[in-house]
Structure formats: structure tokens, C-alpha cells
Protein backbone atom coordinates (compact mmCIF):
# COMPACT_ATOMS: atom_id res chain seq x y z
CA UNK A 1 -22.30 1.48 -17.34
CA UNK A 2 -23.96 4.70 -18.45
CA UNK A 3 -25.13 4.86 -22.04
CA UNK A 4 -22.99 7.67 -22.40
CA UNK A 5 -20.15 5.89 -21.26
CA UNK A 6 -21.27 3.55 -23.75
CA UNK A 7 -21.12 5.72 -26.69
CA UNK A 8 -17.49 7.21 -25.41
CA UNK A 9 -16.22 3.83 -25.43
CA UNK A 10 -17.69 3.31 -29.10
CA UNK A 11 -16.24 6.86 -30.56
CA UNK A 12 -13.18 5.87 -28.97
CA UNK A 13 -13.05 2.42 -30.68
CA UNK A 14 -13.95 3.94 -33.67
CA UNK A 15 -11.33 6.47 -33.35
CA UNK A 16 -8.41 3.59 -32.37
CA UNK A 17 -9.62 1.61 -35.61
CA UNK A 18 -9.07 4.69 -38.16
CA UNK A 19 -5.75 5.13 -37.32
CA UNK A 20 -4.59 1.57 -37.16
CA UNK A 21 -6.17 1.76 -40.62
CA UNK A 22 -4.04 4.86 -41.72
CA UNK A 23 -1.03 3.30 -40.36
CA UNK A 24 -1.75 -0.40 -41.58
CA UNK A 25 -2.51 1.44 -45.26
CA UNK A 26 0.82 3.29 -44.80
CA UNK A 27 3.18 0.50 -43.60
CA UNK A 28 0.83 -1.39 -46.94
CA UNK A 29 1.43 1.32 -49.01
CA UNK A 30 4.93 1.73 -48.49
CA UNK A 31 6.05 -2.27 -47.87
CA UNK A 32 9.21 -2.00 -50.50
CA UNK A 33 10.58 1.38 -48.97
CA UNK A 34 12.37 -0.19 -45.43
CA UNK A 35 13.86 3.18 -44.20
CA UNK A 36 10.23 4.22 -44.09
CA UNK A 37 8.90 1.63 -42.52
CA UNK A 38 11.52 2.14 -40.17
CA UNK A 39 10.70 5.37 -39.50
CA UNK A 40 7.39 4.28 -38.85
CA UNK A 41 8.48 1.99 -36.14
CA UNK A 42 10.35 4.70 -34.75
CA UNK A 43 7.36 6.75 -34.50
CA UNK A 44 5.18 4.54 -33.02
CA UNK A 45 7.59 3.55 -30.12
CA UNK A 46 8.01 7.22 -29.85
CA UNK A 47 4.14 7.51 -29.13
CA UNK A 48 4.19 3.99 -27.25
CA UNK A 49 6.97 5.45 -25.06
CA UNK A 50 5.10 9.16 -24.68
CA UNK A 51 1.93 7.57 -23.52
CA UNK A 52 3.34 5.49 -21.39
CA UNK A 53 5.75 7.39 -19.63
CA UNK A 54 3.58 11.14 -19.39
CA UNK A 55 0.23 9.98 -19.42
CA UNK A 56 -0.44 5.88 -18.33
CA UNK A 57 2.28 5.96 -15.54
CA UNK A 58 0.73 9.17 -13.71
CA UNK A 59 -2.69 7.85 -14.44
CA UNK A 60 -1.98 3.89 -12.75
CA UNK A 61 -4.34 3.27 -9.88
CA UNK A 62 -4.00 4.70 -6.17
CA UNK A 63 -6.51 2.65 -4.57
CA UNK A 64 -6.73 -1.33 -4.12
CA UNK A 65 -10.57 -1.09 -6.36
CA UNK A 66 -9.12 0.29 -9.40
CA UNK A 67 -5.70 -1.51 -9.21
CA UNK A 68 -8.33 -4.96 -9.55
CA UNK A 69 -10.03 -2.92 -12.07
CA UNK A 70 -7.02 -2.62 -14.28
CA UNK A 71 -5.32 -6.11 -13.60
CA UNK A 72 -8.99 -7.52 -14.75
CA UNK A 73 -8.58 -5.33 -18.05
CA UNK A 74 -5.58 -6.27 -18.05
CA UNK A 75 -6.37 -10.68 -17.70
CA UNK A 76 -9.32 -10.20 -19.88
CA UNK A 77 -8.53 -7.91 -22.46
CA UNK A 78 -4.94 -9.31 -23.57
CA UNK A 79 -1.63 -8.54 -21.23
CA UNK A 80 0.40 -5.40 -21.07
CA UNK A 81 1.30 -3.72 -24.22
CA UNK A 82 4.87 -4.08 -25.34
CA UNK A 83 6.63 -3.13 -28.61
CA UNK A 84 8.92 -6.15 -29.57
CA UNK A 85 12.28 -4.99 -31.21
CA UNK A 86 13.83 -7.35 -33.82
CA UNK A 87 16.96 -8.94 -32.54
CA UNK A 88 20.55 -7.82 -34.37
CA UNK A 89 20.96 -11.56 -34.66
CA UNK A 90 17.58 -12.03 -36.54
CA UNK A 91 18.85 -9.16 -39.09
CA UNK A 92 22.05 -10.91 -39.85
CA UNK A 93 20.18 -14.67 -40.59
CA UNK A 94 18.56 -12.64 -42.98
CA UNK A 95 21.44 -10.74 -44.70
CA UNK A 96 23.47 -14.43 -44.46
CA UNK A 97 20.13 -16.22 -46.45
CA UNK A 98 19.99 -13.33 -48.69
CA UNK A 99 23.87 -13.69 -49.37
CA UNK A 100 23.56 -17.13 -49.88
CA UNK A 101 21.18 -16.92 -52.93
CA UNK A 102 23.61 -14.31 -54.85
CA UNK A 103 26.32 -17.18 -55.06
């Protein structure tokens, strides 16, 4: 690898750490307001679905090198990225503990 490649991939980190700060010191910032929060989740499977959909799907590999390129990223670098929704179930055990204490 090029040491300019080198230096992309370090701007880029560095870019991809400041804004999981900004949203980490939002979702902080804002831990006792829940429709924000929601919100927030909203917006970042909005983004997740975006860059998946219009810019990682047209951009998957066309040629058997960089399909083991990516499925080595992919082994070594820590699965496929997913956004995990809470179960309706999991909301209600909460509201039926929460109820529970009132009595």
C-alpha cells in the first residue's frame, strides 16, 4: 500500500471517529429525552439504509479478486454491518417491570 493510501485511510479513520464522537456525545447528552434518541436511531438507519442501498450495493465487487478482497475485510475486520431493532416484546417486559414497581 501506497503511503498515500496510507494517509487516506488515516483521514478517513479520523473522520469516522469524530462523528461517532458527535453522535455518542449527542445520544450522551440527550440520554433522558427518548423521542430524541429515537429520532436518532431513525436517522442513522436512514443513513445505514442510504449507503447501503445507493452507494455499497452498486459499488460490491464484479470480479472473483475483489469479491476475496471484501469477504477477507469482511472475516477479518468484524462481519457485515447490521442495525439491530429492539423487539415489541422487549418494550413491553419493560413497561410490565416498570408497572410492577408503581404497585
Amino acid at each position: 500500500m501506497s503511503s498515500q493510501q496510507n494517509s487516506l485511510s488515516t483521514d478517513l479513520e479520523q473522520k469516522l471517529q469524530e462523528i461517532t464522537t458527535v453522535v455518542t456525545s449527542l445520544a450522551e447528552t440527550n440520554q433522558e429525552d427518548l423521542l430524541f434518541l429515537l429520532s436518532l436511531l431513525r436517522t442513522l438507519e436512514l443513513i445505514h439504509r442510504q449507503i447501503r442501498t445507493e452507494m455499497f450495493e452498486p459499488a460490491l465487487p464484479n470480479s472473483r479478486n475483489q469479491l476475496y478482497h471484501l469477504v477477507k475485510d469482511i472475516e477479518e475486520q468484524g462481519g457485515w454491518p447490521y442495525i439491530e431493532r429492539m423487539k415489541l416484546k422487549d418494550l413491553l417486559l419493560n413497561l410490565e417491570s416498570d408497572s410492577s414497581e408503581i404497585i
